[in-house]
PDB file of N, CA and C in Angstrom:
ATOM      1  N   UNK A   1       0.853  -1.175   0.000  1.00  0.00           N
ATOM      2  CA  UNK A   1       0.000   0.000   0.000  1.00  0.00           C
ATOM      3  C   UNK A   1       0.897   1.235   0.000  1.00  0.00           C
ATOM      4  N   UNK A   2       0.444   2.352  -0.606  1.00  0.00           N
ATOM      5  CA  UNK A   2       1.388   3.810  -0.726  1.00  0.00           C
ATOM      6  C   UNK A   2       0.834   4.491   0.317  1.00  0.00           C
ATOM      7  N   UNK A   3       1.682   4.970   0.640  1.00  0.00           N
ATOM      8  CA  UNK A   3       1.162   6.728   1.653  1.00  0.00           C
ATOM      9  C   UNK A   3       1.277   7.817   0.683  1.00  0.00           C
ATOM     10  N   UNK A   4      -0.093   8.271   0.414  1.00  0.00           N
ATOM     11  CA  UNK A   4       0.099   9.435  -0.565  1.00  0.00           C
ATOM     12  C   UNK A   4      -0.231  10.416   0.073  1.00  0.00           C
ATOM     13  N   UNK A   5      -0.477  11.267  -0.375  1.00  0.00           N
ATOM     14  CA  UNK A   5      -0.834  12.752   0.446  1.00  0.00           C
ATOM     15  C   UNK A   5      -1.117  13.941  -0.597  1.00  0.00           C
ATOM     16  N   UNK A   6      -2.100  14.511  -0.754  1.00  0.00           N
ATOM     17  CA  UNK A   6      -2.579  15.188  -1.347  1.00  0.00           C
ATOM     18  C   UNK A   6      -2.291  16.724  -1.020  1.00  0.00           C
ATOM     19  N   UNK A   7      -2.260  17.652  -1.957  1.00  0.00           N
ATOM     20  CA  UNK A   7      -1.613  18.725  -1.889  1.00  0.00           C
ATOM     21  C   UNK A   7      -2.540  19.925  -2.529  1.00  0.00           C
ATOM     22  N   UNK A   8      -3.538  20.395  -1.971  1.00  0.00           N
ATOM     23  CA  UNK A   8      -4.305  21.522  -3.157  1.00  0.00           C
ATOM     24  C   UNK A   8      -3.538  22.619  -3.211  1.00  0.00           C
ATOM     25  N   UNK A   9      -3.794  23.104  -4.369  1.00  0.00           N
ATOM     26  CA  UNK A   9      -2.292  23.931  -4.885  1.00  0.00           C
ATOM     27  C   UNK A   9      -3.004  25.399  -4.203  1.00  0.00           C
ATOM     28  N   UNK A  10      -4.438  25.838  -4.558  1.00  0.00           N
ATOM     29  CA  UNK A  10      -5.089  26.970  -3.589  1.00  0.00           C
ATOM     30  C   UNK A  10      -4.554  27.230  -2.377  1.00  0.00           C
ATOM     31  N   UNK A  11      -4.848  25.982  -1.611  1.00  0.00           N
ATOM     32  CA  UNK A  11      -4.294  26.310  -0.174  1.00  0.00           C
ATOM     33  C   UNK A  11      -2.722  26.261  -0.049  1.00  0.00           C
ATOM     34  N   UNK A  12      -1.860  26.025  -0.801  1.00  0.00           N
ATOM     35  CA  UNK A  12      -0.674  26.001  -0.582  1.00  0.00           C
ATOM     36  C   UNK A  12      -0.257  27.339  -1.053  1.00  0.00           C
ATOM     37  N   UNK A  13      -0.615  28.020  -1.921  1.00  0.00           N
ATOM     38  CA  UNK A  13      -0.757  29.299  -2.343  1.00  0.00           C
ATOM     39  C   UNK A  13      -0.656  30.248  -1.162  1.00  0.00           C
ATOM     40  N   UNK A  14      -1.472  30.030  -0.836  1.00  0.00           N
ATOM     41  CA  UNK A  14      -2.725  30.966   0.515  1.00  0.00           C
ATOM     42  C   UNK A  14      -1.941  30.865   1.613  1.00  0.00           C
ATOM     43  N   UNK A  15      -1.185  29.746   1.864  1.00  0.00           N
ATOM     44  CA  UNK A  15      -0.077  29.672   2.942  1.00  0.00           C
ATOM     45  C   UNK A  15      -0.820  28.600   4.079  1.00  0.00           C
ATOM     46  N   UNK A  16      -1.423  27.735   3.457  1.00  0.00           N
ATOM     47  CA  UNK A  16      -1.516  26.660   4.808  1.00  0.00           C
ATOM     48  C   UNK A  16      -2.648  26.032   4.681  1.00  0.00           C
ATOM     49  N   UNK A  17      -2.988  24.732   5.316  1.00  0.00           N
ATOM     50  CA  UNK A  17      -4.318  24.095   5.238  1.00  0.00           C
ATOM     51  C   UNK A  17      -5.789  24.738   5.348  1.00  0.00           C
ATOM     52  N   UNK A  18      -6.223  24.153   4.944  1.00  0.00           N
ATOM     53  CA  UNK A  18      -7.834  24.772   4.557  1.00  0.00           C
ATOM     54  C   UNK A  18      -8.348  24.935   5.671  1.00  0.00           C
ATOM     55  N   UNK A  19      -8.985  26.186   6.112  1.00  0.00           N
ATOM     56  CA  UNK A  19      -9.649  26.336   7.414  1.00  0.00           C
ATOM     57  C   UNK A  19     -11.332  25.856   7.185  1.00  0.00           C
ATOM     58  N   UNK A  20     -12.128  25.561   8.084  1.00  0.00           N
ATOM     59  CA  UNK A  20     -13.772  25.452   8.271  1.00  0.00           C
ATOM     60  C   UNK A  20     -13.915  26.469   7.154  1.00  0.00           C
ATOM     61  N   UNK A  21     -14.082  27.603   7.299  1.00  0.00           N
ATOM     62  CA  UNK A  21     -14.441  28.848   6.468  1.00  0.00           C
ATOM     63  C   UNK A  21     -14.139  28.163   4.937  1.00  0.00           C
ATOM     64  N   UNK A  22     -13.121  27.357   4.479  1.00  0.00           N
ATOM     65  CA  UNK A  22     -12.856  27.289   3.214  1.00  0.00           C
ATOM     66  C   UNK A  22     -13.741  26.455   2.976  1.00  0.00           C
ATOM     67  N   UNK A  23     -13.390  25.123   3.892  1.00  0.00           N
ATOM     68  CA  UNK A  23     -14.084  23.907   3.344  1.00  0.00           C
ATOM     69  C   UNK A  23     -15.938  24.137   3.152  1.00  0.00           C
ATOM     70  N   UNK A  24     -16.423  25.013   3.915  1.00  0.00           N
ATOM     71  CA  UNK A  24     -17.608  25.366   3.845  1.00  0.00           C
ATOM     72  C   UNK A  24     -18.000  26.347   2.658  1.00  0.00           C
ATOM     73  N   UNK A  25     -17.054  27.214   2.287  1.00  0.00           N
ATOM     74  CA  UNK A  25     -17.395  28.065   1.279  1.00  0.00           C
ATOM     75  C   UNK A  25     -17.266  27.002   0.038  1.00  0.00           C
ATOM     76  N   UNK A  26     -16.108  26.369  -0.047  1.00  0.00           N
ATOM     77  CA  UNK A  26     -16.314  25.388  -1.410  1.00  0.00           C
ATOM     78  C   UNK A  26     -17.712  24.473  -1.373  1.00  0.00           C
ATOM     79  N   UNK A  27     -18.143  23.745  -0.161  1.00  0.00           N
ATOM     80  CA  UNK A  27     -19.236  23.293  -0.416  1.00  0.00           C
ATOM     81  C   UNK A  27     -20.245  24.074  -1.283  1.00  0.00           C
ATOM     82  N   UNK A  28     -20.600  25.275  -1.054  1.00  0.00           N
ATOM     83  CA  UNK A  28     -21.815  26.310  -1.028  1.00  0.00           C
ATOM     84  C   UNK A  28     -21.065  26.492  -2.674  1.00  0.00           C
ATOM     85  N   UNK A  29     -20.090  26.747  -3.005  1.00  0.00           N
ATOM     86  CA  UNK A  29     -19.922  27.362  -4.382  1.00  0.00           C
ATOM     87  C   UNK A  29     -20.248  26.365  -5.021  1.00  0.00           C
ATOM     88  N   UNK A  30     -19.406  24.574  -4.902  1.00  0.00           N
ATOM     89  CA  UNK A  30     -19.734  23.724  -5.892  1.00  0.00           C
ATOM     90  C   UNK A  30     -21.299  23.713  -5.646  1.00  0.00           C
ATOM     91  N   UNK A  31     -22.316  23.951  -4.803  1.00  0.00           N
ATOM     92  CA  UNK A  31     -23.897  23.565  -4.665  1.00  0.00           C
ATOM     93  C   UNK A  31     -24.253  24.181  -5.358  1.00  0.00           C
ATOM     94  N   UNK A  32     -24.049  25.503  -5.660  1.00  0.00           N
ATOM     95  CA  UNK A  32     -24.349  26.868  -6.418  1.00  0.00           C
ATOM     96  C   UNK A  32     -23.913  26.497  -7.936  1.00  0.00           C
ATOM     97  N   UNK A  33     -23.240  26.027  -8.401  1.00  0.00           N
ATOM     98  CA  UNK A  33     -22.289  26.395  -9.583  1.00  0.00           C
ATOM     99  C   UNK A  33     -23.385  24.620 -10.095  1.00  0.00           C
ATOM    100  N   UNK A  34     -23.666  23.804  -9.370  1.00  0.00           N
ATOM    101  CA  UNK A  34     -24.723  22.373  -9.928  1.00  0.00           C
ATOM    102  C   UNK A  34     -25.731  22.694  -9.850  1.00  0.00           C
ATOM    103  N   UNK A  35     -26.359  23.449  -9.131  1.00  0.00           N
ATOM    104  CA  UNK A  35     -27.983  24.099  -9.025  1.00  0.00           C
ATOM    105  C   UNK A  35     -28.096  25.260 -10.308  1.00  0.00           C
ATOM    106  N   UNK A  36     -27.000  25.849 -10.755  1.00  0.00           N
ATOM    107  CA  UNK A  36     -27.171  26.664 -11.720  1.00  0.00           C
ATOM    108  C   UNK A  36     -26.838  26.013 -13.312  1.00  0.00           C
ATOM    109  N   UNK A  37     -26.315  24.712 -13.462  1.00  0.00           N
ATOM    110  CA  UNK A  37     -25.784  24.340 -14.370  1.00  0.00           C
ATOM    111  C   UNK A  37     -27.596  23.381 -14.743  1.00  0.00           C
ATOM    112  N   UNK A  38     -28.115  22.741 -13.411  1.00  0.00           N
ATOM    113  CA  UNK A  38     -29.273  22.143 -13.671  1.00  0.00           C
ATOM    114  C   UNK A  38     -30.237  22.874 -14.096  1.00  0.00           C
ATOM    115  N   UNK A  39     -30.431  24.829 -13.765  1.00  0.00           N
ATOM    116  CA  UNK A  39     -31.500  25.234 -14.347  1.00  0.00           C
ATOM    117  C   UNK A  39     -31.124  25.912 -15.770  1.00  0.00           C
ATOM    118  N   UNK A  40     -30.243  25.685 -15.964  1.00  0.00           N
ATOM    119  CA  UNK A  40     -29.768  26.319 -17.577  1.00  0.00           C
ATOM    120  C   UNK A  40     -28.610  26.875 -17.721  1.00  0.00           C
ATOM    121  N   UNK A  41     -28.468  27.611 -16.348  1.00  0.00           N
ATOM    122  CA  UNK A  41     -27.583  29.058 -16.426  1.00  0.00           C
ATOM    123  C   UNK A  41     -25.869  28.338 -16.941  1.00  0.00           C
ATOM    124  N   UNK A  42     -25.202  28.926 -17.836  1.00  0.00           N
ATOM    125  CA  UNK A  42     -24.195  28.687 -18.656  1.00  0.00           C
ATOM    126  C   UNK A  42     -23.771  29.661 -19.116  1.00  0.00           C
ATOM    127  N   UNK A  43     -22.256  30.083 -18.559  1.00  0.00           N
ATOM    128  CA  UNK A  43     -21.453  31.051 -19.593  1.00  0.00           C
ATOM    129  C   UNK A  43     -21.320  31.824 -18.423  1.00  0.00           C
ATOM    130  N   UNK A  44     -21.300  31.118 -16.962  1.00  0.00           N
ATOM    131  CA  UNK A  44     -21.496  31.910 -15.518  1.00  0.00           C
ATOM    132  C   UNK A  44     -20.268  31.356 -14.765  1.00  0.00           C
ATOM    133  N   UNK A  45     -19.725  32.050 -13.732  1.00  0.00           N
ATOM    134  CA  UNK A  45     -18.943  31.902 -12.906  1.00  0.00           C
ATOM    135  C   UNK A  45     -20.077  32.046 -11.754  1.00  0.00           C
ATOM    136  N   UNK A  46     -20.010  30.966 -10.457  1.00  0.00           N
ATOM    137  CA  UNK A  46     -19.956  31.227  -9.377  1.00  0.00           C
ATOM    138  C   UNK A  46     -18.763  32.152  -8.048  1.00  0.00           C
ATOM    139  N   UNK A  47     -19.284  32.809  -7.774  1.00  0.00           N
ATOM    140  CA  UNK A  47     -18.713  33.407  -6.365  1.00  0.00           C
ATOM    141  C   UNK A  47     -19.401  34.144  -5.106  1.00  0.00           C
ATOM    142  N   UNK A  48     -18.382  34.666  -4.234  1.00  0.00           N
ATOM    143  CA  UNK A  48     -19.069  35.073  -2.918  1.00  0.00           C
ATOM    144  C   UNK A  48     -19.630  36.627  -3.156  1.00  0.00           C
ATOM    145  N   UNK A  49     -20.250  37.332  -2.803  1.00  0.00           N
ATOM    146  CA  UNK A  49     -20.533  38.734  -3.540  1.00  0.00           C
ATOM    147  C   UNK A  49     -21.739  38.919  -1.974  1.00  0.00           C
ATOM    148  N   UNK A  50     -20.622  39.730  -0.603  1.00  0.00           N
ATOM    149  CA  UNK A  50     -21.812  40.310   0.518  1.00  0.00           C
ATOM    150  C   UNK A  50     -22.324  38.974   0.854  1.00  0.00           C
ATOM    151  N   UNK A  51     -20.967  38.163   1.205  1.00  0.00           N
ATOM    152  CA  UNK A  51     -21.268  36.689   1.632  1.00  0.00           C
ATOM    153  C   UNK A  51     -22.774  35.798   1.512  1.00  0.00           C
ATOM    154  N   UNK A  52     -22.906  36.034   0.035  1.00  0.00           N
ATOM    155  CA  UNK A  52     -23.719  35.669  -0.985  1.00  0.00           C
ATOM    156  C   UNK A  52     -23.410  34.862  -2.267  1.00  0.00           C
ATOM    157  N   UNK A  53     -23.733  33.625  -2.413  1.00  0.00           N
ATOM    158  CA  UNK A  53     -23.228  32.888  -3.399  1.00  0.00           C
ATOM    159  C   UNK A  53     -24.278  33.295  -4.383  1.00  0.00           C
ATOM    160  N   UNK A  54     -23.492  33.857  -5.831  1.00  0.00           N
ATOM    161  CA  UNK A  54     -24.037  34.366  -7.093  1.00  0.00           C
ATOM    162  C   UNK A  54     -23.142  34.173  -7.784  1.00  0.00           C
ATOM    163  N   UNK A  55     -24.223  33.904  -9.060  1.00  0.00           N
ATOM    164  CA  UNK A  55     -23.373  33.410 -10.366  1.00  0.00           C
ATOM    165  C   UNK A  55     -23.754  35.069 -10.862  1.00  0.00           C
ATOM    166  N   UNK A  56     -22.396  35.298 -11.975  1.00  0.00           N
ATOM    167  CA  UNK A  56     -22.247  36.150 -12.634  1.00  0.00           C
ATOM    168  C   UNK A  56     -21.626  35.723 -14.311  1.00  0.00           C
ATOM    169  N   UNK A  57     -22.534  36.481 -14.888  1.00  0.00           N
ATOM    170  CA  UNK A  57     -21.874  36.323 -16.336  1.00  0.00           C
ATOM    171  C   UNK A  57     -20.575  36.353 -17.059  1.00  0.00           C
ATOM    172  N   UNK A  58     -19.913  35.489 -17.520  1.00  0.00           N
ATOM    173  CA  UNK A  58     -18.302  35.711 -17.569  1.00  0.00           C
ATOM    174  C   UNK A  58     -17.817  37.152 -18.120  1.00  0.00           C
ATOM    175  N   UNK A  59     -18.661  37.409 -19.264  1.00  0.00           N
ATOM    176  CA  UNK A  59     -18.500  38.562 -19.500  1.00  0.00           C
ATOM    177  C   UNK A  59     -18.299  39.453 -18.574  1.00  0.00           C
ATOM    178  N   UNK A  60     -19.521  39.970 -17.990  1.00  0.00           N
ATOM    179  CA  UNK A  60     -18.825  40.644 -16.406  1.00  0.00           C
ATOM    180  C   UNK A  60     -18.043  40.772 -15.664  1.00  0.00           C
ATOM    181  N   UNK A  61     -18.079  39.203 -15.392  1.00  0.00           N
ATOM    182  CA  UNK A  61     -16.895  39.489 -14.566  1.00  0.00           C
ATOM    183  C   UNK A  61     -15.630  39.565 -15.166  1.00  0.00           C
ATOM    184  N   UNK A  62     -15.030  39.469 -16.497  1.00  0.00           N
ATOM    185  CA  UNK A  62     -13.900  39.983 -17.308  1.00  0.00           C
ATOM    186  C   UNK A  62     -13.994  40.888 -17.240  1.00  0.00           C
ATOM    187  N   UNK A  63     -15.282  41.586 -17.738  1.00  0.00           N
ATOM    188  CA  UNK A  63     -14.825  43.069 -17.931  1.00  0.00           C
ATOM    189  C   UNK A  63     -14.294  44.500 -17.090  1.00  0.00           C
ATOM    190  N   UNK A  64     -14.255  44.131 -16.118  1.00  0.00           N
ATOM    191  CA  UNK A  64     -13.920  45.173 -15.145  1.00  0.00           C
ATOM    192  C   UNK A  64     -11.767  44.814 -14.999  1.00  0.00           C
ATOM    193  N   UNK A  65     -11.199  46.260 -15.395  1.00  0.00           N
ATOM    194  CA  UNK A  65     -10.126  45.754 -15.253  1.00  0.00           C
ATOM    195  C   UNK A  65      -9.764  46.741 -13.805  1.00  0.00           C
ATOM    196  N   UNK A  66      -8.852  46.459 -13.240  1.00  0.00           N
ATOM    197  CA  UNK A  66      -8.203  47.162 -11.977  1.00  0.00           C
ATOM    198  C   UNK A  66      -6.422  47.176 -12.313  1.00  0.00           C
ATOM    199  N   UNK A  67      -6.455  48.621 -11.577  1.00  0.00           N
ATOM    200  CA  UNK A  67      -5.081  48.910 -11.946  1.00  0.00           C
ATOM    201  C   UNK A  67      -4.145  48.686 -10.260  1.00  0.00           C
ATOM    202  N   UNK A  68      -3.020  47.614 -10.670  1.00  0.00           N
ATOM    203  CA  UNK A  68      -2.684  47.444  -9.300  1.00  0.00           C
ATOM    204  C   UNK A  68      -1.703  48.455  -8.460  1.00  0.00           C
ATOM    205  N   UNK A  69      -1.573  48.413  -7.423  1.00  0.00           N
ATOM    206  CA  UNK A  69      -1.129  49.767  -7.114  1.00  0.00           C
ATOM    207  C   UNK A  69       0.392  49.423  -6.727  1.00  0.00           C
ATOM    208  N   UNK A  70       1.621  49.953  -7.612  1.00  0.00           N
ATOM    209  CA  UNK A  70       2.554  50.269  -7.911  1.00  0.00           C
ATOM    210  C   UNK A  70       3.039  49.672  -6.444  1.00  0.00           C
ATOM    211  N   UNK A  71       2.842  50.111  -5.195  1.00  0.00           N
ATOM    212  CA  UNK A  71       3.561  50.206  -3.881  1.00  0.00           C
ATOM    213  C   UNK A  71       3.284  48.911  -3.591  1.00  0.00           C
ATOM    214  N   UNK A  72       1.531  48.597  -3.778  1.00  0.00           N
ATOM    215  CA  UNK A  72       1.946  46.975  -3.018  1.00  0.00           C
ATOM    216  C   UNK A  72       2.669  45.605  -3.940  1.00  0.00           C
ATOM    217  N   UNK A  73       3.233  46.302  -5.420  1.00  0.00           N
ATOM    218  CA  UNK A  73       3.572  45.322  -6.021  1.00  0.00           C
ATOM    219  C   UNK A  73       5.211  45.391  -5.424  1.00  0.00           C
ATOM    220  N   UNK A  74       5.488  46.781  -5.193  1.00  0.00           N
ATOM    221  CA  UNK A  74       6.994  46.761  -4.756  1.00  0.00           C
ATOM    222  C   UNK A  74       7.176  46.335  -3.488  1.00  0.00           C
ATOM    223  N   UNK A  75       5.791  46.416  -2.535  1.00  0.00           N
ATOM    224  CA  UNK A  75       5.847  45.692  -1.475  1.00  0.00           C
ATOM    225  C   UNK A  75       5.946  44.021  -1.537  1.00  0.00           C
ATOM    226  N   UNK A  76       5.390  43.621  -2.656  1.00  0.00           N
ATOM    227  CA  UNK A  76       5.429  42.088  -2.614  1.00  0.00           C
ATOM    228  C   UNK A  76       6.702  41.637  -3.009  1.00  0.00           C
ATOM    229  N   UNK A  77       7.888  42.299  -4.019  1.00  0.00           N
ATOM    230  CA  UNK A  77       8.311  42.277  -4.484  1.00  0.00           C
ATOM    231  C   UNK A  77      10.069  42.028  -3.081  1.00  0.00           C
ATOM    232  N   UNK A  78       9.850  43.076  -2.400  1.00  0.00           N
ATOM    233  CA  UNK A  78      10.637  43.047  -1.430  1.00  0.00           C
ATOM    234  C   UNK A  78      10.288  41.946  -0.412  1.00  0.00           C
ATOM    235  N   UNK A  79       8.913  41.686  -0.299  1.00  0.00           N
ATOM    236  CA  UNK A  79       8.950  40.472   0.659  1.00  0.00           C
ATOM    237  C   UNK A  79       8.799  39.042   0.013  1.00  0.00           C
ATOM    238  N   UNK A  80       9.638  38.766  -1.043  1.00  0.00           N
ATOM    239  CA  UNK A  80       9.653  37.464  -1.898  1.00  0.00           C
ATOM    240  C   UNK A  80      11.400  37.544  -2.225  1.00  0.00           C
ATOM    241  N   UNK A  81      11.903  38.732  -1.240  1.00  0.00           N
ATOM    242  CA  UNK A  81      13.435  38.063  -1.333  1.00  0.00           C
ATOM    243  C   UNK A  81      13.471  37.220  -0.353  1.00  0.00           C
TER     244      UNK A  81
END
């Protein structure tokens, strides 16, 4: 038998194992994202929006661009030496 161990790349990102808060929000998004695929809705992203699970049109949500702000990139930048 192997000892494997699984690794989600999100939470390793994020800096550490999945808290309650995650594992509960993924429940609610995948419920959201199969309840919307069963009544038609397609061409949608699920997310949290005023800790509210809503699908939004991809379009939408592409279209909004944000400009990042110069300081916290030089801030990230210095704390990734």
């Amino acid at each position: 038998m192997y000892d494997t161990k699984v690794t989600i790349l999100g939470h390793l990102q994020r800096g550490g194992s999945p808290t309650c808060f995650d594992r509960v929000l993924a429940s609610r998004l995948g419920a959201h994202a199969v309840e919307g695929v069963l009544a038609g809705e397609t061409r949608k992203m699920v997310g949290l929006m005023d800790n509210k699970i809503k699908l939004t049109d991809l379009k939408m949500a592409t279209s909004n661009h944000f400009e990042l702000d110069n300081n916290l990139i030089k801030l990230a930048s210095i704390l990734a030496m």
